[in-house]
Protein backbone atom coordinates (compact mmCIF):
# COMPACT_ATOMS: atom_id res chain seq x y z
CA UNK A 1 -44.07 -15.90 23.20
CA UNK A 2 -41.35 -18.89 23.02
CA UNK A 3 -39.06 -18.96 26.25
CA UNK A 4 -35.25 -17.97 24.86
CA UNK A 5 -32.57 -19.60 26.74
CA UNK A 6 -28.91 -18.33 26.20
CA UNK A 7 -25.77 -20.14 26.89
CA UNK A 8 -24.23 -18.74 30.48
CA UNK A 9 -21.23 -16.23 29.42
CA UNK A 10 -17.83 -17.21 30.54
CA UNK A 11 -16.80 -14.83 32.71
CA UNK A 12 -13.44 -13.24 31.25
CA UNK A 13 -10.76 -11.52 33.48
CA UNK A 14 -9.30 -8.94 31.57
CA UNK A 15 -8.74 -5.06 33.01
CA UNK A 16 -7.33 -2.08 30.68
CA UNK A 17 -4.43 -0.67 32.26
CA UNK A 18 -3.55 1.87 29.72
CA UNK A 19 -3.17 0.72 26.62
CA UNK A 20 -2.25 -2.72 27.89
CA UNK A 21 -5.04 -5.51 28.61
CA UNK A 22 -4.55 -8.43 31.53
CA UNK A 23 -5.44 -11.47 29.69
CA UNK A 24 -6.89 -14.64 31.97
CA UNK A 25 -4.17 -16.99 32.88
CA UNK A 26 -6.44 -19.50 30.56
CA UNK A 27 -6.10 -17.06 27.84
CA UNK A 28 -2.36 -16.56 28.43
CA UNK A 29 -1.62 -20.29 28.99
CA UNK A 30 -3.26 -20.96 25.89
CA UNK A 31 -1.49 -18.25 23.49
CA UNK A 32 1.85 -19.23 24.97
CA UNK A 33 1.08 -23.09 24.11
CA UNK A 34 0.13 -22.41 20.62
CA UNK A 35 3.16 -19.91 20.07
CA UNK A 36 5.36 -22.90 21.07
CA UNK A 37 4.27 -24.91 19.16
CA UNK A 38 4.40 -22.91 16.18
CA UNK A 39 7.95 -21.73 17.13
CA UNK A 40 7.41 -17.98 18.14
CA UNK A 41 7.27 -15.68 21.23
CA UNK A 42 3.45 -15.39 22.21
CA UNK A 43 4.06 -11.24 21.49
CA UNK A 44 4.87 -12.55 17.85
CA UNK A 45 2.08 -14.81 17.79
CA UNK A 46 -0.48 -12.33 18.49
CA UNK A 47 0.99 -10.15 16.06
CA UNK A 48 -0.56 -12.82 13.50
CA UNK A 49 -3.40 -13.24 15.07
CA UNK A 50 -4.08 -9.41 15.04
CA UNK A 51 -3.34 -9.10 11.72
CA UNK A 52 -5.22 -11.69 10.56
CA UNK A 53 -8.37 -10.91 12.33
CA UNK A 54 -7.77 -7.28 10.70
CA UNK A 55 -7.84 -8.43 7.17
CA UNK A 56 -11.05 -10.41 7.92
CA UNK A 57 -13.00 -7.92 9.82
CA UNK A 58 -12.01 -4.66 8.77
CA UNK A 59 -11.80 -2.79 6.03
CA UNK A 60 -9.13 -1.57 4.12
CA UNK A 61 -9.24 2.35 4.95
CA UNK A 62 -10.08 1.25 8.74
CA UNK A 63 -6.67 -1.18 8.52
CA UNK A 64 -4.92 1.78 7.33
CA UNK A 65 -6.02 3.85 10.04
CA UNK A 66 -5.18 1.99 13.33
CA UNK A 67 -1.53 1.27 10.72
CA UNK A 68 -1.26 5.40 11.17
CA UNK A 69 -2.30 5.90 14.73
CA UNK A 70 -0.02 3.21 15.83
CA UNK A 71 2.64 5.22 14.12
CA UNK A 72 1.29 8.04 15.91
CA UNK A 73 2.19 6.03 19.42
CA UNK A 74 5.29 5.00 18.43
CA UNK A 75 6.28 8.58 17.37
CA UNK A 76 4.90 9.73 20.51
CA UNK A 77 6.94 7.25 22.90
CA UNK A 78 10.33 8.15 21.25
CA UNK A 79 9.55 11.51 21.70
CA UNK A 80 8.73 10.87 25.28
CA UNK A 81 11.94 9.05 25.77
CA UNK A 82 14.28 11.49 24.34
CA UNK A 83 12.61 14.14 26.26
């Protein structure tokens, strides 16, 4: 049987906290570069990014659910704030 060899992982630093994920200071450094230099706030630039990677890898009834469970969330936190 033929010896496989596989590329050593790079080890990524990222931690859920909630719903909120740590990104590497590489990863961050690197979203807030390209958001400059397309003009926007790194929040708004992975806005695109998440969208895009949406309509490319999912479909159109699982794009439409994560649309209605974010409104869920949001629903949720105002309801949380006025309480």
């Amino acid at each position: 049987m033929p010896e496989t060899t596989t590329k050593p992982q790079k080890r990524r630093n990222i931690e859920k906290d909630a719903a909120t994920y740590w990104l590497s200071h590489e990863a961050r450094l690197k979203i807030r570069a390209v958001a400059k230099k397309r003009h926007l706030e790194a929040p708004a630039l992975l806005e695109i990014i998440a969208e895009e990677l949406a309509h490319k890898y999912l479909s159109p009834e699982e794009i439409a659910e994560t649309e209605q469970e974010a409104r869920g969330i949001i629903v949720k936190r105002q309801q949380d704030q006025t309480s």
